[in-house]
N, C-alpha and C. Protein backbone atom coordinates (compact mmCIF):
# COMPACT_ATOMS: atom_id res chain seq x y z
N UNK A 1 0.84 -1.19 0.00
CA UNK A 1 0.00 0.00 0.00
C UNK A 1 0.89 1.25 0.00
N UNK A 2 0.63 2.22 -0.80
CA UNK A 2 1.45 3.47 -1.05
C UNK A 2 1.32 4.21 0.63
N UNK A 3 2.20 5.11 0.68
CA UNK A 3 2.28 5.91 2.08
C UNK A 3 1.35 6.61 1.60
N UNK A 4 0.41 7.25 2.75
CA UNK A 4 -0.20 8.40 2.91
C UNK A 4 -0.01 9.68 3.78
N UNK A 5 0.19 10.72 2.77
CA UNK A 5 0.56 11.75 3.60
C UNK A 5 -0.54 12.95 3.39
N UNK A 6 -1.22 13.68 4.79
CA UNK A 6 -2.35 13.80 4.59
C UNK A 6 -1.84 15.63 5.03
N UNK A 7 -2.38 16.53 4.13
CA UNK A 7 -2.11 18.19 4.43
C UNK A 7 -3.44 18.59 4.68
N UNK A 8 -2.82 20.33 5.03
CA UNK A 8 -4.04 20.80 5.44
C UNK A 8 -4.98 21.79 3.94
N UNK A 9 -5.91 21.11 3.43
CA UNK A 9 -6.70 21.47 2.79
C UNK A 9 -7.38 22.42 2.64
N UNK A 10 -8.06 22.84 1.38
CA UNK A 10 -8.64 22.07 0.34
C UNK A 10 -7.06 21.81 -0.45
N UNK A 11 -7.33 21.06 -1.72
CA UNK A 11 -6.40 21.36 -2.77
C UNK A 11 -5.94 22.67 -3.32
N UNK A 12 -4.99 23.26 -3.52
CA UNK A 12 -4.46 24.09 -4.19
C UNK A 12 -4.14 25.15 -2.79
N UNK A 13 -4.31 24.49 -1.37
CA UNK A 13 -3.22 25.13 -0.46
C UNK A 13 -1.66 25.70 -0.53
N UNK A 14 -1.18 26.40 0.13
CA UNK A 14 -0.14 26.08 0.67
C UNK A 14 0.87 25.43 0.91
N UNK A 15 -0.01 24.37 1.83
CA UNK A 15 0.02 23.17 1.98
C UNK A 15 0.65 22.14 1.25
N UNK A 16 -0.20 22.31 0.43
CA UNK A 16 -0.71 20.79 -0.83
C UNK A 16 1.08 21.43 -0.98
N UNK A 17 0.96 22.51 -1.53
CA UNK A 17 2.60 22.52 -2.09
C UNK A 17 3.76 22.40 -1.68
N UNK A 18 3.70 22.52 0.01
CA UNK A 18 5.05 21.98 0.33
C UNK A 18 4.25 20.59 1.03
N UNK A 19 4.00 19.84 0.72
CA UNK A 19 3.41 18.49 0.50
C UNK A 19 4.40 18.08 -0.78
N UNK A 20 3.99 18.31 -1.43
CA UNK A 20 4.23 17.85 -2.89
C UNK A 20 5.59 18.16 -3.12
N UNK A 21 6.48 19.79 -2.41
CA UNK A 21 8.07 19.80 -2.52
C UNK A 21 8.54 18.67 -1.23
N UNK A 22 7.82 18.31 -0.34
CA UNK A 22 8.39 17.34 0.39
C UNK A 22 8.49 16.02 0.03
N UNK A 23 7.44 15.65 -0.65
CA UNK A 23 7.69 14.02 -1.65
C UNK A 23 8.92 14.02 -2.35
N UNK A 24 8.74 15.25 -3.06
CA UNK A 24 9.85 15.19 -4.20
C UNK A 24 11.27 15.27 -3.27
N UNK A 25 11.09 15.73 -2.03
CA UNK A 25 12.58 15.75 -1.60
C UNK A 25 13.17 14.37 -1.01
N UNK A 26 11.93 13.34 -0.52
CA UNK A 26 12.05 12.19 0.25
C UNK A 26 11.97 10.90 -0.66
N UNK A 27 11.96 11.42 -2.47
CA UNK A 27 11.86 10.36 -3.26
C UNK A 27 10.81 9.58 -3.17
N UNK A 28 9.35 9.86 -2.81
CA UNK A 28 8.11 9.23 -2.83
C UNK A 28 7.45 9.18 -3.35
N UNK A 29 7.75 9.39 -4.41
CA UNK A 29 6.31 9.70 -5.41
C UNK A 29 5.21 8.66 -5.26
N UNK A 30 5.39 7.43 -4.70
CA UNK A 30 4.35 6.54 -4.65
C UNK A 30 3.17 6.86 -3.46
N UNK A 31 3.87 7.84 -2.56
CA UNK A 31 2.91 8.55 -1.70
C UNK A 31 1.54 9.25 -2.14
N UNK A 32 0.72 8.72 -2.06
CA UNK A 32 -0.85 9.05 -2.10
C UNK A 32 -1.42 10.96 -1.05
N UNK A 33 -1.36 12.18 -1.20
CA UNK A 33 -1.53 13.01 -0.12
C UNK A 33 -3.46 13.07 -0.40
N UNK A 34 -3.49 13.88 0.95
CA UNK A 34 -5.15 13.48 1.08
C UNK A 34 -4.69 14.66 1.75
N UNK A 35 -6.06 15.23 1.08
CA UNK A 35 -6.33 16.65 1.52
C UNK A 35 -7.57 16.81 2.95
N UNK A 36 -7.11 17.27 3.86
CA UNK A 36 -7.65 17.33 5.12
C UNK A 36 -8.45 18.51 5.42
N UNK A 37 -9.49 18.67 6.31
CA UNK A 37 -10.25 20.14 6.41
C UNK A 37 -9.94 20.98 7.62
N UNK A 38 -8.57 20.32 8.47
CA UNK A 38 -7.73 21.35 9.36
C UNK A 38 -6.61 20.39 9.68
N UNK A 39 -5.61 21.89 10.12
CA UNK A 39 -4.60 21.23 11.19
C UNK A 39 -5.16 20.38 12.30
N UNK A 40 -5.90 20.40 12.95
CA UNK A 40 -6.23 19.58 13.92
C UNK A 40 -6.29 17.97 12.93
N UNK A 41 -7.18 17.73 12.33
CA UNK A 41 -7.85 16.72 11.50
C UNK A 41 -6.91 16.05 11.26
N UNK A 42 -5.69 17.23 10.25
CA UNK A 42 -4.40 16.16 9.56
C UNK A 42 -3.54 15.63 10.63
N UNK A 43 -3.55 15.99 12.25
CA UNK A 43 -2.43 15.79 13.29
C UNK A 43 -3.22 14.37 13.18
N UNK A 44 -4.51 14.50 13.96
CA UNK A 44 -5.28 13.52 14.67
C UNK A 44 -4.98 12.15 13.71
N UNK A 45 -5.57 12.16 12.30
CA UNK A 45 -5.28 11.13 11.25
C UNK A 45 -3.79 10.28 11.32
N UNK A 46 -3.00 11.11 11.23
CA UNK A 46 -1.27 10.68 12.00
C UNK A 46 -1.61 9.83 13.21
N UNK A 47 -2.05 10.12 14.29
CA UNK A 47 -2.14 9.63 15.60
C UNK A 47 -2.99 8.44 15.74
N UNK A 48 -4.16 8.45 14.58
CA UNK A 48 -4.74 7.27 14.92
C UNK A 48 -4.26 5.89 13.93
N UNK A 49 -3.13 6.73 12.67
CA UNK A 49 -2.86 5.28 11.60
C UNK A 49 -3.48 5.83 10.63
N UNK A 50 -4.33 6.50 10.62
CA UNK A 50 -5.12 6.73 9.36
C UNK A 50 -4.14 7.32 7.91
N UNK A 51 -3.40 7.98 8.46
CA UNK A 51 -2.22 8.86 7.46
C UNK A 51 -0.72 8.32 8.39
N UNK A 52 0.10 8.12 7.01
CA UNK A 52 1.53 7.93 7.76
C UNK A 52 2.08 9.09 8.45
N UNK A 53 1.97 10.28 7.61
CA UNK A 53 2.28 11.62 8.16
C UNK A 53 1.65 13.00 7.68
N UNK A 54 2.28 13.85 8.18
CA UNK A 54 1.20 15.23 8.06
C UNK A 54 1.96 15.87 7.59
N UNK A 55 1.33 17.58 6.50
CA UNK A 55 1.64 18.42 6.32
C UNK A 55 1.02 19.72 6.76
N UNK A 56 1.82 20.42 7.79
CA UNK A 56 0.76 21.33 8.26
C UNK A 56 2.07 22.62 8.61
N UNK A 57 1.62 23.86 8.52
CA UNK A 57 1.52 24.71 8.89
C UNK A 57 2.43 24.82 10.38
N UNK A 58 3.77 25.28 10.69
CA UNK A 58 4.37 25.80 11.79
C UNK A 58 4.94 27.21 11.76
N UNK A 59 5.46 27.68 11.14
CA UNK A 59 5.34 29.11 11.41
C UNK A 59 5.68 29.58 10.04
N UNK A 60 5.65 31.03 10.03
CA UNK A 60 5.81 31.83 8.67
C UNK A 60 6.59 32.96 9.29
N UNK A 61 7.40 33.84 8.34
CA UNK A 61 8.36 34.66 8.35
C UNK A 61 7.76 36.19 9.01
N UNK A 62 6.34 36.43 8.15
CA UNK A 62 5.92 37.31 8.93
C UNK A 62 5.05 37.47 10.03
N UNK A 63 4.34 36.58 10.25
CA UNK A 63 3.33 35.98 11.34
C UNK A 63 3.90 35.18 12.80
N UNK A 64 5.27 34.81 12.54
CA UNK A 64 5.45 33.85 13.30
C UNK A 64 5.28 32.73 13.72
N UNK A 65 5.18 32.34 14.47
CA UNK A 65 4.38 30.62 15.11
C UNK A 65 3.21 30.76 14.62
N UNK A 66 2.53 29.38 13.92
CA UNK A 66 1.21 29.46 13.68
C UNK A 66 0.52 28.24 15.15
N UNK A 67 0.17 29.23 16.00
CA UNK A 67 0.02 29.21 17.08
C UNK A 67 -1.01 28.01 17.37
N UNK A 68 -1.77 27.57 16.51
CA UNK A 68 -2.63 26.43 16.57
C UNK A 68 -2.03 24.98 16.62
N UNK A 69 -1.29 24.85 15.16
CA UNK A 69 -0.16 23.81 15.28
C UNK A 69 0.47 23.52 16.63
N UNK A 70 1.33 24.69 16.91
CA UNK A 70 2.11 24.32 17.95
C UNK A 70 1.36 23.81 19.31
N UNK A 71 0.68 24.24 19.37
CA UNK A 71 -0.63 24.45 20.64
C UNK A 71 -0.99 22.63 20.70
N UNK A 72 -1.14 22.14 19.80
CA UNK A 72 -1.63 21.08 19.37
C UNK A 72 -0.50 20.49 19.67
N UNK A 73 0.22 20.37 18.94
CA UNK A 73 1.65 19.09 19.19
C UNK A 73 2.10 19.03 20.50
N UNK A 74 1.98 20.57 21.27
CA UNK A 74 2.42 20.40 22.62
C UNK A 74 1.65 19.86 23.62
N UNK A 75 -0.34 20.04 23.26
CA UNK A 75 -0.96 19.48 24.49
C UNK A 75 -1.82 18.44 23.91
N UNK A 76 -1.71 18.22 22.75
CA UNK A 76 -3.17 16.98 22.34
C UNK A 76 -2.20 16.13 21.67
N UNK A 77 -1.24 16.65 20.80
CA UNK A 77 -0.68 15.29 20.39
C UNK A 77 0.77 15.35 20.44
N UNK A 78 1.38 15.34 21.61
CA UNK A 78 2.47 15.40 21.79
C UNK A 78 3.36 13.95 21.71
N UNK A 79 2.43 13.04 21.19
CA UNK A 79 3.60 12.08 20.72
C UNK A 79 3.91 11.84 18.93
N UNK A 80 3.50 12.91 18.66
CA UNK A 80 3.86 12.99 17.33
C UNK A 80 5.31 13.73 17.40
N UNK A 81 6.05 13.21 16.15
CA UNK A 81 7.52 14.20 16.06
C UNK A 81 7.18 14.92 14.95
N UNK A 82 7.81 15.68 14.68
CA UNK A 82 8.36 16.81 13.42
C UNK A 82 9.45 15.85 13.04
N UNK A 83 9.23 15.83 11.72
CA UNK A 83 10.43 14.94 10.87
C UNK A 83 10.94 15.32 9.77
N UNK A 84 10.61 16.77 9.21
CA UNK A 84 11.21 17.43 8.31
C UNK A 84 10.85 18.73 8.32
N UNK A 85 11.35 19.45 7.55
CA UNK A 85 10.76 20.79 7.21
C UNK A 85 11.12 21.31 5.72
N UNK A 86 9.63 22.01 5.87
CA UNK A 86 9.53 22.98 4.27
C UNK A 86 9.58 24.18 4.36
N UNK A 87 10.91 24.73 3.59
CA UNK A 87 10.41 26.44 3.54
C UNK A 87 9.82 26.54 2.77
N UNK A 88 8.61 27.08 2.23
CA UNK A 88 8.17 27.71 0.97
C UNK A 88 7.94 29.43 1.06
N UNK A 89 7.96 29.84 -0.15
CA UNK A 89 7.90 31.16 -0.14
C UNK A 89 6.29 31.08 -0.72
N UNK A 90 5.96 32.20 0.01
CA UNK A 90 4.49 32.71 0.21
C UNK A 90 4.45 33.82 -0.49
N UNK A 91 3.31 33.68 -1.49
CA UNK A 91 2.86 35.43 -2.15
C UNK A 91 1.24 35.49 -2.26
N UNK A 92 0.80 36.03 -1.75
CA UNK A 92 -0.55 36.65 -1.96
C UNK A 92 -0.85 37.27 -3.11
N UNK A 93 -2.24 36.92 -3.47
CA UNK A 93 -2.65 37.38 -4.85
C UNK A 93 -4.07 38.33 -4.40
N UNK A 94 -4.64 39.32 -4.52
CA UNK A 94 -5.64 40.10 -4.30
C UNK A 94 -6.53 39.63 -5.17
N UNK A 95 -7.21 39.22 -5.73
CA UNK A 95 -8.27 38.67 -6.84
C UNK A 95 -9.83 39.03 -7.00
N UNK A 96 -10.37 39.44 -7.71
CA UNK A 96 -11.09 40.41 -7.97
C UNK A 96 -11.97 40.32 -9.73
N UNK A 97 -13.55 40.21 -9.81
CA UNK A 97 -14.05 39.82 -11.16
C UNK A 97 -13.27 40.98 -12.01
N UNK A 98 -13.23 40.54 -13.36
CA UNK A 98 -12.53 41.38 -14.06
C UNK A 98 -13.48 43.14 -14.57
N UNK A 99 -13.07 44.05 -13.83
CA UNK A 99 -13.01 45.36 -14.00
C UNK A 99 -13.41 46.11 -12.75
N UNK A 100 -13.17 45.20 -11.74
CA UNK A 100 -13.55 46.25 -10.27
C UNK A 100 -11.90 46.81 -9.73
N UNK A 101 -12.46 48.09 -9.47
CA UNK A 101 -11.55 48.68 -8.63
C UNK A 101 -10.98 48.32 -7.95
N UNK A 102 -10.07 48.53 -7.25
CA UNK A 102 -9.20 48.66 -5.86
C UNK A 102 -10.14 48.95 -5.30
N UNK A 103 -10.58 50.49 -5.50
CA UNK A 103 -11.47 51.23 -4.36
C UNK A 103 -12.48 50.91 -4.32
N UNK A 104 -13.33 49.43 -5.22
CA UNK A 104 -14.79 49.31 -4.98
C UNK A 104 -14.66 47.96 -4.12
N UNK A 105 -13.30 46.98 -4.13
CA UNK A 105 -13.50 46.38 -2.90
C UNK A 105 -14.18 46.13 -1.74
N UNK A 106 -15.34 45.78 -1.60
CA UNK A 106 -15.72 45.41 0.01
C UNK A 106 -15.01 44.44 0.80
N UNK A 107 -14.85 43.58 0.54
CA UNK A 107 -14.53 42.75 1.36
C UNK A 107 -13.36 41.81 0.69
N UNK A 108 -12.27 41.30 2.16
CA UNK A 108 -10.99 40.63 1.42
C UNK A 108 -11.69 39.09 2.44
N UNK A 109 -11.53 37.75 1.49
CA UNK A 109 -11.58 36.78 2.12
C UNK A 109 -10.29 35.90 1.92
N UNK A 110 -9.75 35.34 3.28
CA UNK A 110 -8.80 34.27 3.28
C UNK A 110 -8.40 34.02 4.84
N UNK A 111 -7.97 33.28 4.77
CA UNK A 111 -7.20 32.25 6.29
C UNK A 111 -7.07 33.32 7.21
N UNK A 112 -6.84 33.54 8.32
CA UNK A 112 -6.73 34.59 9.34
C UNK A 112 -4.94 34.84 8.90
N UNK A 113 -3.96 33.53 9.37
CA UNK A 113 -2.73 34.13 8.49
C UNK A 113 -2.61 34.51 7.17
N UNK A 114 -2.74 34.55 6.17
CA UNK A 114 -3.07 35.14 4.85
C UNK A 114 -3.83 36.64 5.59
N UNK A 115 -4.36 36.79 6.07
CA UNK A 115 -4.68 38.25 6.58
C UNK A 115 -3.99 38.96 6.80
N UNK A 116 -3.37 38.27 8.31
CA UNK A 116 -2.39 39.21 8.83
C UNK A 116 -1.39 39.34 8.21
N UNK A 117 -0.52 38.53 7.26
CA UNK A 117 0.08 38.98 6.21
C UNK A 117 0.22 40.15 5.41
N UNK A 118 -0.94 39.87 5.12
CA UNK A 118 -1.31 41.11 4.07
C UNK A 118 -1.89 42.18 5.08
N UNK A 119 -1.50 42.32 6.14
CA UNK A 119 -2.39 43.70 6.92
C UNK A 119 -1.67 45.12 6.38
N UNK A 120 -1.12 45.16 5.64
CA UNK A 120 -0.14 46.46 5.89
C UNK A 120 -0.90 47.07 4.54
N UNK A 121 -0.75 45.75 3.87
CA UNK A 121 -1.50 46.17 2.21
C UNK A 121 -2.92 46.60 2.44
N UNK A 122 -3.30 45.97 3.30
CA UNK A 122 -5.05 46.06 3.48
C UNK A 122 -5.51 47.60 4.09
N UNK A 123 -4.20 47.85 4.86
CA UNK A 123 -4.76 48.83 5.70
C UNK A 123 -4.12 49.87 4.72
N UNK A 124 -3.42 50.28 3.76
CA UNK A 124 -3.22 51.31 3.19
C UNK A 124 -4.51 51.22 1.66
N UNK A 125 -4.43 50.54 1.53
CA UNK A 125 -4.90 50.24 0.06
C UNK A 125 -6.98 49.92 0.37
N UNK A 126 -6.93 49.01 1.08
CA UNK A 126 -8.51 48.75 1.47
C UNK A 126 -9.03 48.88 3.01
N UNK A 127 -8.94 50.15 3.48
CA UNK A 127 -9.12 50.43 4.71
C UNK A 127 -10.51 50.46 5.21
N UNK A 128 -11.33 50.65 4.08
CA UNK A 128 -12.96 50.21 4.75
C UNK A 128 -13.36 48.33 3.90
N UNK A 129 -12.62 47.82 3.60
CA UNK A 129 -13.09 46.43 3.50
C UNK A 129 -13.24 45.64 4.21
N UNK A 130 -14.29 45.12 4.85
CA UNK A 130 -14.46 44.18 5.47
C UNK A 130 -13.71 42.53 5.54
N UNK A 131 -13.11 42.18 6.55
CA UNK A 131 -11.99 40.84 6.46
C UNK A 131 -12.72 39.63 6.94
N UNK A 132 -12.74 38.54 6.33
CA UNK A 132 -14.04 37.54 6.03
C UNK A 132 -12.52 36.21 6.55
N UNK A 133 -12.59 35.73 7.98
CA UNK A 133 -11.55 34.39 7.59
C UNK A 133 -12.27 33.17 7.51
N UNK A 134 -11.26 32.38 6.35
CA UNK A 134 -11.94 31.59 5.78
C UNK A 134 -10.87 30.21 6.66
N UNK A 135 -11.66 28.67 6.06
CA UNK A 135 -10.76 27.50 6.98
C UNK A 135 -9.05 27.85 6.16
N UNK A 136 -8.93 27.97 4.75
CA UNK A 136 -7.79 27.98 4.01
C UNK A 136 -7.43 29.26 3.17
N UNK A 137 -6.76 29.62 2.51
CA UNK A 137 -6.85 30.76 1.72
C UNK A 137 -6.92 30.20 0.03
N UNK A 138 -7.42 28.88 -0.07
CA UNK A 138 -7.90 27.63 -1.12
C UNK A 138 -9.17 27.79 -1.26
N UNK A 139 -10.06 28.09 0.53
CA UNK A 139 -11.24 27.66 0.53
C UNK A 139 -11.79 29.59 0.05
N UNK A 140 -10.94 29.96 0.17
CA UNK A 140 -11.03 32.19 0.23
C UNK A 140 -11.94 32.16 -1.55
């Protein structure tokens, strides 16, 4: 049976992608990934057998600790290890039907980190838009 390695979802995460630069670095391509509907979900799946291992979310350059993860490994599933790591570089895309403004923006949706990320942009550029967080910035 192929390994299963299970990230934090939907498809076309984050995630999924340093998922997919981590196969390629561990020579697995026979690894099956399964897209999960949280960090919690993809730890728990690890812990019970369900997934060989996880891809999730530990910190980012401008955000810091992604405070859920860690929170988790230290009090619910602390017999899981960390067994590799992915840097990936992160870029935000603003996206928008084709011919609206900047300034007709209401509202920005994505992940609470994908927010705070982008807070600097948001607050100069869309200062009355309303911030909508979503489970992923996949699901945004």
């Amino acid at each position: 049976m192929d390994k299963q390695i299970g990230y934090l979802g939907p498809a076309g995460t984050f995630s999924e992608t340093a998922a997919r630069k981590y196969l390629s670095r561990q020579g697995s391509a026979r690894a099956r990934l399964v897209a999960l509907p949280g960090i919690d979900e993809a730890l728990a799946a690890v812990a019970r057998g369900d997934m060989d291992e996880a891809v999730v979310p530990l910190e980012n350059s401008t955000e810091g600790a992604v405070n859920q993860t860690q929170d988790l490994l230290a009090h619910v599933f602390s017999t899981l290890q960390i067994k590799g790591e992915v840097i990936l570089p992160v870029v935000h895309h603003l996206l928008a039907p084709p011919g609206v403004e900047l300034a007709r923006v209401e509202r920005v949706l994505s992940h609470p980190q994908a927010l705070a990320q982008c807070r600097e942009f948001i607050r100069q550029h869309l200062p009355r838009a309303r911030l909508v967080e979503t489970a992923s910035t996949a699901a945004a």
